[in-house]
N, C-alpha and C. Protein backbone atom coordinates (compact mmCIF):
# COMPACT_ATOMS: atom_id res chain seq x y z
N UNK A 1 -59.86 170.15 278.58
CA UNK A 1 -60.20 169.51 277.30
C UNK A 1 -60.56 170.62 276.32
N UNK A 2 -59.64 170.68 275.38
CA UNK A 2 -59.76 171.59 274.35
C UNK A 2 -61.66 171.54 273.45
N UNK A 3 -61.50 170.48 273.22
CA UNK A 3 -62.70 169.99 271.96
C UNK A 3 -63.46 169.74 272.50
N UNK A 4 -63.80 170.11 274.51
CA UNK A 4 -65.02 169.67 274.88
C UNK A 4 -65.83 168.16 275.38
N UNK A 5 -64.69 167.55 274.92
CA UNK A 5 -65.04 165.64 274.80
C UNK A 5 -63.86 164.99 274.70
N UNK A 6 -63.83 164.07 275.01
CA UNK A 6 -62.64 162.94 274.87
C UNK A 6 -62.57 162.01 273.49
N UNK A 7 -61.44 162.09 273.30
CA UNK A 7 -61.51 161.01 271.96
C UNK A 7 -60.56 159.62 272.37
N UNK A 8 -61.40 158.35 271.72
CA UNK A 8 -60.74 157.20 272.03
C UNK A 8 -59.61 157.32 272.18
N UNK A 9 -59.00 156.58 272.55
CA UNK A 9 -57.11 156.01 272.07
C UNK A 9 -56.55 154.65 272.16
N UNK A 10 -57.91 153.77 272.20
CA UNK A 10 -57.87 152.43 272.37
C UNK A 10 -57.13 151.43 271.07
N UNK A 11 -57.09 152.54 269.83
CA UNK A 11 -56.22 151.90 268.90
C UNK A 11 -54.54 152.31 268.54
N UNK A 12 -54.40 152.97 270.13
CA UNK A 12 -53.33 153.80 269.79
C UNK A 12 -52.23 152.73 269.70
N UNK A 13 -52.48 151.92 270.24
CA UNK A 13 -51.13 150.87 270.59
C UNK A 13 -51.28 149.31 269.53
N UNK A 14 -52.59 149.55 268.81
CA UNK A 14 -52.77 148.31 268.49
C UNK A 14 -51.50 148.22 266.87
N UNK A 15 -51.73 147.35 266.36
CA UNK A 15 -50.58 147.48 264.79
C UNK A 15 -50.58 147.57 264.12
N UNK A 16 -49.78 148.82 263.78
CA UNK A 16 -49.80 149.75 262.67
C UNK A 16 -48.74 149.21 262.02
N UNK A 17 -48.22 148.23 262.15
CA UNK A 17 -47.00 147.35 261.04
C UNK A 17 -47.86 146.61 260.25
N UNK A 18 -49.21 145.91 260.64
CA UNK A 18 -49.72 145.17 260.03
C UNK A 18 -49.85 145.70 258.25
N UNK A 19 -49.91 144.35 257.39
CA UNK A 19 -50.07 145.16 256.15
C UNK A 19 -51.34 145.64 255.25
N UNK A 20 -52.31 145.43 255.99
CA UNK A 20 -53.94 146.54 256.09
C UNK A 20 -54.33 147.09 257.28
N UNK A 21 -54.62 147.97 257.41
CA UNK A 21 -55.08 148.77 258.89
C UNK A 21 -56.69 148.05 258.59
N UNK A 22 -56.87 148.00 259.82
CA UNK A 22 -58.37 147.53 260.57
C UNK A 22 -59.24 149.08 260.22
N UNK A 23 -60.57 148.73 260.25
CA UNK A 23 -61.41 150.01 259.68
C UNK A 23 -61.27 150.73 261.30
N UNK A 24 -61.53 150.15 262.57
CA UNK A 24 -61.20 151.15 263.97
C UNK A 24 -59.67 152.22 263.60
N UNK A 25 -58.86 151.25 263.07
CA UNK A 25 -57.12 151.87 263.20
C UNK A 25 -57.43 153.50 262.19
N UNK A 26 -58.12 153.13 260.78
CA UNK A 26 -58.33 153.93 260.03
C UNK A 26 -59.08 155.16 260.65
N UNK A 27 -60.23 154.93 261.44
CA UNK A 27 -61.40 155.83 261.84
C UNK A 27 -60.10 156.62 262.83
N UNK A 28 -59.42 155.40 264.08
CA UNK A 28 -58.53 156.49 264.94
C UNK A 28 -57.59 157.30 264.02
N UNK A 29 -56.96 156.60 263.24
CA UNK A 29 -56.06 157.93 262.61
C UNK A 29 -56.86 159.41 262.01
N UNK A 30 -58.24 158.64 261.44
CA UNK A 30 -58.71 160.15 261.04
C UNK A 30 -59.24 161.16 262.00
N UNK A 31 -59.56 160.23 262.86
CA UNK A 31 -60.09 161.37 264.13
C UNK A 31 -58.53 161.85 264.79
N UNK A 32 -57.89 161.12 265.19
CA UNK A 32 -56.56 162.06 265.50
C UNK A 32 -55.81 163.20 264.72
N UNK A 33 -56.32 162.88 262.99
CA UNK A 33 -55.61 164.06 262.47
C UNK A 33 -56.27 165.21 262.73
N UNK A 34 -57.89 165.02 262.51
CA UNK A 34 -58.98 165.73 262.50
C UNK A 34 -58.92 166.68 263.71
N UNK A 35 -58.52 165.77 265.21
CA UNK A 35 -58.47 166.61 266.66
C UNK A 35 -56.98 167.54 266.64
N UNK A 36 -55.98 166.70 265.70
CA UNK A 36 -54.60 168.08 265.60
C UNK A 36 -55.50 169.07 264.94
N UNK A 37 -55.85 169.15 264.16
CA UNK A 37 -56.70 170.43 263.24
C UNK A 37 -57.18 171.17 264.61
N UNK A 38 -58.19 170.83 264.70
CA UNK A 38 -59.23 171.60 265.24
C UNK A 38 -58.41 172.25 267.05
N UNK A 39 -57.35 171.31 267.49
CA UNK A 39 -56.76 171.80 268.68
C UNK A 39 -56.11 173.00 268.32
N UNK A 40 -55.45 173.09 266.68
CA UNK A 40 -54.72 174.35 266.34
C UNK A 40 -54.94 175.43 266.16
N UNK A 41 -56.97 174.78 265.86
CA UNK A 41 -57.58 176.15 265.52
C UNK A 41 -58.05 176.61 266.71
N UNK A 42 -58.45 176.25 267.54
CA UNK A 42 -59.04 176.73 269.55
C UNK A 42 -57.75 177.30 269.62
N UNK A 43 -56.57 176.86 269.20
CA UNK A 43 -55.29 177.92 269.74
C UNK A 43 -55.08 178.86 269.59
N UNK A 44 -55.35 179.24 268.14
CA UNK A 44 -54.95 180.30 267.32
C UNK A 44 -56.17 181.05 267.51
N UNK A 45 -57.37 180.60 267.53
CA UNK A 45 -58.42 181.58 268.29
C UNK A 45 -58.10 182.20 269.60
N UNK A 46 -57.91 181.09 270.30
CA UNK A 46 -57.06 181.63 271.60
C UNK A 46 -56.33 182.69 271.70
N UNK A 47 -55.48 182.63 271.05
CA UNK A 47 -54.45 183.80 270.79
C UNK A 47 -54.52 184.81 270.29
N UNK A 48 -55.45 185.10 269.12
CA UNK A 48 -55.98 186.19 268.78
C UNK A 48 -57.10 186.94 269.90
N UNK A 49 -57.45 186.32 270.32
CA UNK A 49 -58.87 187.33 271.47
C UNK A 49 -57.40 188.39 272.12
């Protein structure tokens, strides 16, 4: 585990066709963009040491 902790994914499957996202759908997308960020940056730290 890169970030130390697990992040949900219980809204991963729920629907994203619908035509308002649910405030959970919203929170998972921002924490998923948020965990691409931060996995890129542990990488690139990674890689530089």
């Amino acid at each position: 585990i890169v970030l130390g902790f697990r992040i949900s994914k219980s809204q991963q499957l729920s629907n994203w066709d619908a035509e308002a996202l649910s405030e959970p759908q919203k929170l998972y997308a921002a924490t998923d963009a948020w965990a691409c960020y931060k996995i890129y940056s542990e990488l690139q730290n990674y890689r530089l040491k």
